[in-house]
PDB file of N, CA and C in Angstrom:
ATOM      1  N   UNK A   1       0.850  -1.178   0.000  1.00  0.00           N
ATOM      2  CA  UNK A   1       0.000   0.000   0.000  1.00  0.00           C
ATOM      3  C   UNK A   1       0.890   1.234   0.000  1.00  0.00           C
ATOM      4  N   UNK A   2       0.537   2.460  -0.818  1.00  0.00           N
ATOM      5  CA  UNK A   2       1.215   3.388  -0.883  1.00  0.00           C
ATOM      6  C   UNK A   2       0.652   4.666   0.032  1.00  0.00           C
ATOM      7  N   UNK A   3       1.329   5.258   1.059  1.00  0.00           N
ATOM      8  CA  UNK A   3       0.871   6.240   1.684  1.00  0.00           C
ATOM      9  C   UNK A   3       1.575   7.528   1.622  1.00  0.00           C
ATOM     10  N   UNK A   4       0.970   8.649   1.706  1.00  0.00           N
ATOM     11  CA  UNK A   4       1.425   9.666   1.306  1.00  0.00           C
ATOM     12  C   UNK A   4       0.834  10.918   2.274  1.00  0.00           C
ATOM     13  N   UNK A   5       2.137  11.251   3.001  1.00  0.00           N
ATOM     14  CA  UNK A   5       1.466  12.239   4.295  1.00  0.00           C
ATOM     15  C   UNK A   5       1.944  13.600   4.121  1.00  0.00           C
ATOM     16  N   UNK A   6       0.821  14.439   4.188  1.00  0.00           N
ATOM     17  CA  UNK A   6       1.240  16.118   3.755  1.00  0.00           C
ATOM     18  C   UNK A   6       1.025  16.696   4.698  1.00  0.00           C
ATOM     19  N   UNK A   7       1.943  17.723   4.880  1.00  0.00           N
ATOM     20  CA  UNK A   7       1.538  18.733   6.346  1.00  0.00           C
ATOM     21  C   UNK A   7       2.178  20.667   5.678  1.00  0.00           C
ATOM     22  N   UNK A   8       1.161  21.319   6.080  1.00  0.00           N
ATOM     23  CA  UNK A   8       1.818  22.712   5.470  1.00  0.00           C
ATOM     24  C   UNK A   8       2.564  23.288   6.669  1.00  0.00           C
ATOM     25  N   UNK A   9       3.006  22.654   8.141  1.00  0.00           N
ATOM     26  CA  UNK A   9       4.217  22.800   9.062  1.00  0.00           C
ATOM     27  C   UNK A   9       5.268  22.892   8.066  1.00  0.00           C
ATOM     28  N   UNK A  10       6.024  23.736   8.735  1.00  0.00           N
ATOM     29  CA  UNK A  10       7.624  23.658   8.856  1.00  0.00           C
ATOM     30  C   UNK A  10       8.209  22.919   9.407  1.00  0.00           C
ATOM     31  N   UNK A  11       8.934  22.142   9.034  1.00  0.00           N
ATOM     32  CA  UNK A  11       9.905  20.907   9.646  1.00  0.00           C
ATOM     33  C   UNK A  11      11.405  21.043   9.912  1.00  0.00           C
ATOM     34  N   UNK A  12      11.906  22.002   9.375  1.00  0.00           N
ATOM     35  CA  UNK A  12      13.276  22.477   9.886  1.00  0.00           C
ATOM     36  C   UNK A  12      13.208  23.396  10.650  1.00  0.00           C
ATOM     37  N   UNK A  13      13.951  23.066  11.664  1.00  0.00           N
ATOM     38  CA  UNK A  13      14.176  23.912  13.026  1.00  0.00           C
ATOM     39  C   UNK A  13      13.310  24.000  14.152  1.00  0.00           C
ATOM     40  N   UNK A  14      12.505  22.828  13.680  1.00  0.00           N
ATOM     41  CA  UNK A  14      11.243  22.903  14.973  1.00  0.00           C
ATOM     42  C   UNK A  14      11.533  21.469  15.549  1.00  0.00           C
ATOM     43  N   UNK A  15      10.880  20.919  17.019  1.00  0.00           N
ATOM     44  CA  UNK A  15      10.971  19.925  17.160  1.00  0.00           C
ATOM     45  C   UNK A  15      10.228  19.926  18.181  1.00  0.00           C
ATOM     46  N   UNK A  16       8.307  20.236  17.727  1.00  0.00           N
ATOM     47  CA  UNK A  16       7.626  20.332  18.838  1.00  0.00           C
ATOM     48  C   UNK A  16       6.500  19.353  18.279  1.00  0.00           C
ATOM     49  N   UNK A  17       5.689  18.877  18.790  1.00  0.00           N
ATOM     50  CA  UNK A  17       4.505  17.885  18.763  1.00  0.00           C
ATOM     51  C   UNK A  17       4.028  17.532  17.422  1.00  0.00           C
ATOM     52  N   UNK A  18       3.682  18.073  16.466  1.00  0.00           N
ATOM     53  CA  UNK A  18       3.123  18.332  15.282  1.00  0.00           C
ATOM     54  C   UNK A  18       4.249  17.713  14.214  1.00  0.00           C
ATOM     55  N   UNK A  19       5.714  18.173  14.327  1.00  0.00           N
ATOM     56  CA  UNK A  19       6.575  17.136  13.520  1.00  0.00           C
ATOM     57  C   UNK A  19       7.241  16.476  13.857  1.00  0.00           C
ATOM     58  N   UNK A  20       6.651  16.190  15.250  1.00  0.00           N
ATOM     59  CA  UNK A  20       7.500  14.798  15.693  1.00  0.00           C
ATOM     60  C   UNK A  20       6.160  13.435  15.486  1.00  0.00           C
ATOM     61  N   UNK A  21       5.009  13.557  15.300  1.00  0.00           N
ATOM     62  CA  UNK A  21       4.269  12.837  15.456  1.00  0.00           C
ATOM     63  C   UNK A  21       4.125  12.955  13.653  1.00  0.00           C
ATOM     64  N   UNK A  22       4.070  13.741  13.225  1.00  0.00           N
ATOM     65  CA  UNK A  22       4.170  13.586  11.749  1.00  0.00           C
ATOM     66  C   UNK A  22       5.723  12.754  10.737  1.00  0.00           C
ATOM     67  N   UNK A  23       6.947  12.870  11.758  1.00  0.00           N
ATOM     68  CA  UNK A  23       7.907  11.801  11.163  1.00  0.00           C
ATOM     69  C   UNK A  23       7.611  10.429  12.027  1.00  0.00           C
ATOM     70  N   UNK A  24       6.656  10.578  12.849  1.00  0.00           N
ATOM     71  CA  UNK A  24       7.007   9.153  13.495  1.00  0.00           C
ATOM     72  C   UNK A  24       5.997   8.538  12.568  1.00  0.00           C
ATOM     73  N   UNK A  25       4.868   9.011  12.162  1.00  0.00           N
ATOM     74  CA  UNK A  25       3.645   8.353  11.399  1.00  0.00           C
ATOM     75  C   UNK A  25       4.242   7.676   9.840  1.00  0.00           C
ATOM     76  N   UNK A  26       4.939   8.053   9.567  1.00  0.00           N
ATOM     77  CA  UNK A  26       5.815   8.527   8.491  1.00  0.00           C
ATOM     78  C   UNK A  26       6.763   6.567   8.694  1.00  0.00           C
ATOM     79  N   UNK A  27       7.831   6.963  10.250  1.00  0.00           N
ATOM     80  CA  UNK A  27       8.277   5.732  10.272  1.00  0.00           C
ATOM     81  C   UNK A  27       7.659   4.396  10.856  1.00  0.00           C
ATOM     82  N   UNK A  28       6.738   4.454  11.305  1.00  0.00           N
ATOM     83  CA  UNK A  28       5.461   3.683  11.963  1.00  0.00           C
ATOM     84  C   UNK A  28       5.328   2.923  10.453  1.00  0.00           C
ATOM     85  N   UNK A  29       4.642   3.456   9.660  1.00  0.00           N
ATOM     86  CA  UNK A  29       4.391   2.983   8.130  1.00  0.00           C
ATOM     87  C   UNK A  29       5.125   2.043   7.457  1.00  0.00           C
ATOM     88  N   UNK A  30       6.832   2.851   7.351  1.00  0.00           N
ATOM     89  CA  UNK A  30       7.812   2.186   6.529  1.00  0.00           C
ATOM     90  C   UNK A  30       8.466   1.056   7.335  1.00  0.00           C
ATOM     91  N   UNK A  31       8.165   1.027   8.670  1.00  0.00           N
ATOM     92  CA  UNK A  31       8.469  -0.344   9.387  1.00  0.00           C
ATOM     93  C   UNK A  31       7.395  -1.513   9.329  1.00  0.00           C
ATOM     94  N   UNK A  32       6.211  -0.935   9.011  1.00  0.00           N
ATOM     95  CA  UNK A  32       5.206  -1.893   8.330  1.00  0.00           C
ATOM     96  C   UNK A  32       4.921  -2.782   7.161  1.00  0.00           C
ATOM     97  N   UNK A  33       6.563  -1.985   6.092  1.00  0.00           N
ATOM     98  CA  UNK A  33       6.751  -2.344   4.905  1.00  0.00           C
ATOM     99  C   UNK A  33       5.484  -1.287   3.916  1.00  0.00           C
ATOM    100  N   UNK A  34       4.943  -0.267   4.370  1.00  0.00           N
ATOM    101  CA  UNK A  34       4.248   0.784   3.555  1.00  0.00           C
ATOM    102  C   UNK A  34       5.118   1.418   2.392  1.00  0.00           C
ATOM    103  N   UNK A  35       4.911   1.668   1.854  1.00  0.00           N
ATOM    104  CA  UNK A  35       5.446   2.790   0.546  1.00  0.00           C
ATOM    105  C   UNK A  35       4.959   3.941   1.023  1.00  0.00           C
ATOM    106  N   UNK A  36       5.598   4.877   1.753  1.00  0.00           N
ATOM    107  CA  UNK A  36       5.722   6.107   2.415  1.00  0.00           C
ATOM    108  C   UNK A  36       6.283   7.421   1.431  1.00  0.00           C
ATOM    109  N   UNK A  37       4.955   8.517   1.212  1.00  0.00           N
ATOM    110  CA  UNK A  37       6.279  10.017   0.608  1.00  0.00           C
ATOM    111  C   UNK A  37       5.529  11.028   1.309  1.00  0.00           C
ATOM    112  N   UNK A  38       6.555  11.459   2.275  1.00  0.00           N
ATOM    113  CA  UNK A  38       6.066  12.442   3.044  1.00  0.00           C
ATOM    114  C   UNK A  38       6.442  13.583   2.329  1.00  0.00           C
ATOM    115  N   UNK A  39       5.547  14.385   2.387  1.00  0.00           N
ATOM    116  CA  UNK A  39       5.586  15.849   1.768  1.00  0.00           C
ATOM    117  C   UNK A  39       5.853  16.991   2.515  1.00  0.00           C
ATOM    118  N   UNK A  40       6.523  18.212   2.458  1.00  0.00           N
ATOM    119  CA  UNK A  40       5.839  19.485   3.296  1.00  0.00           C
ATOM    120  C   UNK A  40       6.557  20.466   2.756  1.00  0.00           C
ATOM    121  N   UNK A  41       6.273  21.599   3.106  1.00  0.00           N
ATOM    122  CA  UNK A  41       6.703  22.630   2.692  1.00  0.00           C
ATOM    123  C   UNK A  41       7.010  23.594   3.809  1.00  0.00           C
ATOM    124  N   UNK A  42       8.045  24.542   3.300  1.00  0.00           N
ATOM    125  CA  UNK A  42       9.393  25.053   4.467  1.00  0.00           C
ATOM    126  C   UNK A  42       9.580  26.044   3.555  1.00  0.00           C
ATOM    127  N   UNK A  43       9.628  27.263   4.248  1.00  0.00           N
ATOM    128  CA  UNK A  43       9.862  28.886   3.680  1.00  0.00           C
ATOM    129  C   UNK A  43      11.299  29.027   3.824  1.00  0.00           C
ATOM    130  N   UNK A  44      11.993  28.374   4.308  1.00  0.00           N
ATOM    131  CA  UNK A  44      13.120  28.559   4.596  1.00  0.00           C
ATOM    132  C   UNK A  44      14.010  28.499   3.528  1.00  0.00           C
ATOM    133  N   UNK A  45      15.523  29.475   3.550  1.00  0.00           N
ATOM    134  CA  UNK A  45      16.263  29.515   2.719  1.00  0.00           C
ATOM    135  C   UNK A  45      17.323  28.958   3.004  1.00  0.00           C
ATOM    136  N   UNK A  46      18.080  28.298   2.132  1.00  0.00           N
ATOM    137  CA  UNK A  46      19.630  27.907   2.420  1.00  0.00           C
ATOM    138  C   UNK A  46      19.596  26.424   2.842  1.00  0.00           C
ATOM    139  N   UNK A  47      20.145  26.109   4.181  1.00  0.00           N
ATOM    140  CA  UNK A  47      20.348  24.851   4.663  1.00  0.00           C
ATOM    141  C   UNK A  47      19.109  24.146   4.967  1.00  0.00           C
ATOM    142  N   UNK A  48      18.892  22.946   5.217  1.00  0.00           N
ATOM    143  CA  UNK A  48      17.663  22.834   6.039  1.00  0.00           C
ATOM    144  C   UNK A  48      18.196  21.442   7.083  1.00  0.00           C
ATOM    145  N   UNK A  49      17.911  22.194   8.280  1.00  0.00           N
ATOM    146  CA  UNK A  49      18.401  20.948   9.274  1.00  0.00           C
ATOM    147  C   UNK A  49      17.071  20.609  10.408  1.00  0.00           C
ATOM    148  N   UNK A  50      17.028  19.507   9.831  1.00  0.00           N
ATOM    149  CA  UNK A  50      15.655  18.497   9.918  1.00  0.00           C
ATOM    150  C   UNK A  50      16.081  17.530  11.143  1.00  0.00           C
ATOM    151  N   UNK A  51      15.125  17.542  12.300  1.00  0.00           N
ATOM    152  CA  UNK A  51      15.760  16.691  14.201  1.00  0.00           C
ATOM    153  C   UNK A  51      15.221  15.447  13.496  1.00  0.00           C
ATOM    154  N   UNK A  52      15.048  14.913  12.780  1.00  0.00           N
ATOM    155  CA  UNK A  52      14.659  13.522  12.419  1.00  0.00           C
ATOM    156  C   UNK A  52      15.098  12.915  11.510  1.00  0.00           C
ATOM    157  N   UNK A  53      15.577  12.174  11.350  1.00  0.00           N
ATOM    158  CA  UNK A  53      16.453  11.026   9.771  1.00  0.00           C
ATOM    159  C   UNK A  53      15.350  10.708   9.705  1.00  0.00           C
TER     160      UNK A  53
END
């Protein structure tokens, strides 16, 4: 099954409730053997340093 999770959060530089429960849903899935593509979008310029592999 292919799943596909979108969130219009920012995910770099945050590491409060909303994208931690949105990468865990994310790895919850792909340890299930899911076909996982998480999406989102980030205003941010330059680097992007993301608290979650």
């Amino acid at each position: 099954m292919k799943i596909m999770l979108i969130t219009l959060n920012q995910l770099s530089d945050f590491c409060g409730g909303a994208e931690k429960v949105f990468s865990n849903m994310a790895n919850v899935f792909a340890e299930k053997n899911y076909s996982v593509c998480a999406l989102y979008f980030d205003k941010s310029s330059g680097g992007v340093n993301l608290f979650f592999q």
